[in-house]
Protein backbone atom coordinates (compact mmCIF):
# COMPACT_ATOMS: atom_id res chain seq x y z
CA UNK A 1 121.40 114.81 126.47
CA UNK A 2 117.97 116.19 126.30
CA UNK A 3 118.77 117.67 123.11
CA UNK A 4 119.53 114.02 121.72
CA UNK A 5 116.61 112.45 122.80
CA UNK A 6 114.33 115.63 121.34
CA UNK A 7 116.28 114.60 117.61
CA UNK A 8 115.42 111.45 118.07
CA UNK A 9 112.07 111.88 118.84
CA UNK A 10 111.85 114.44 115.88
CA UNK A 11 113.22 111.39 113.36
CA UNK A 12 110.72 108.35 114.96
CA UNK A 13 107.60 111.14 114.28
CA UNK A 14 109.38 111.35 110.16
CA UNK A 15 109.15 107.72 110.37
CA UNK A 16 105.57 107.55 111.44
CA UNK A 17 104.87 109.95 108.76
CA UNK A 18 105.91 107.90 106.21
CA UNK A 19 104.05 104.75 107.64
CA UNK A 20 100.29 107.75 107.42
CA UNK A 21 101.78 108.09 103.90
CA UNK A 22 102.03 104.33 103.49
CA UNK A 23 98.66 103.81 104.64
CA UNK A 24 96.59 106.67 102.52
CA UNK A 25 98.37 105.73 99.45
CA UNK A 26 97.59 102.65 99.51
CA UNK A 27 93.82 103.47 100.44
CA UNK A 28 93.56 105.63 97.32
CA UNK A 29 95.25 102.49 95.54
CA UNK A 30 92.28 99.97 96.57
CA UNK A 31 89.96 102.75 95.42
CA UNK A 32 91.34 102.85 91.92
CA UNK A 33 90.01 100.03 89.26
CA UNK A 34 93.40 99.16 88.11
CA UNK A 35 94.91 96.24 86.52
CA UNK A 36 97.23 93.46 88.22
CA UNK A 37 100.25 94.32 86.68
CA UNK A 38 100.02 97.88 87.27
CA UNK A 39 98.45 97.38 90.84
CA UNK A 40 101.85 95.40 91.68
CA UNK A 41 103.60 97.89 90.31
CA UNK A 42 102.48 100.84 92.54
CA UNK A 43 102.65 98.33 95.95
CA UNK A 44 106.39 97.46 95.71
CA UNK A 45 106.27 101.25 96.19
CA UNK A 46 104.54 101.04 98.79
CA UNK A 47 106.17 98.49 100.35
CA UNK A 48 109.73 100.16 99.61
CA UNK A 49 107.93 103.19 101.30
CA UNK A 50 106.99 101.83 104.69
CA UNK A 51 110.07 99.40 105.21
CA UNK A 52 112.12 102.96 104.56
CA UNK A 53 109.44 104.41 106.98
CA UNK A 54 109.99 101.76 109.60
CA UNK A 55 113.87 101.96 109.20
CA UNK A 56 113.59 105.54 109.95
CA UNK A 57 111.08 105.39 112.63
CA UNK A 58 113.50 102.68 114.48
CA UNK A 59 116.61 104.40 114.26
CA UNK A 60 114.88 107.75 115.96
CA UNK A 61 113.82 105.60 118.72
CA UNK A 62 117.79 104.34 118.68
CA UNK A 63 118.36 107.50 119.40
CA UNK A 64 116.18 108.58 121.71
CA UNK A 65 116.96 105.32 124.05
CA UNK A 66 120.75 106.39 123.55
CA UNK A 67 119.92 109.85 124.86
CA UNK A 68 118.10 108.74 128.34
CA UNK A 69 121.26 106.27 128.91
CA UNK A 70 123.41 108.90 128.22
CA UNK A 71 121.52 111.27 130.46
């Protein structure tokens, strides 16, 4: 089961990836004079990015708690 916890591991770090991505996007967002409409615009990205992030980051730690009952 060692290999299942190592996958799941593997998919929680892609999940806290995306969150870095979240994060620096949205710094480079705040750093841009943009207007309110268009500002919205680029955060429901961001926000569809990091709940997607999160989603993926949870279900690798799913996994990984699977693999150390399993093992």
């Amino acid at each position: 089961m060692d290999t299942l916890i190592w996958i799941g591991a593997a998919i929680s770090l892609a999940g806290v990836a995306g969150l870095v991505w979240c994060i620096i996007y949205v710094m480079k967002l705040r750093k841009q004079s943009l207007e309110d409409a268009e500002m919205r615009t680029r955060m429901q990205k961001a926000v569809m990015m990091n709940f997607a992030a999160l989603t993926v980051s949870t279900l690798g730690l799913m996994v990984v708690v699977i693999g150390i009952f399993l093992g």
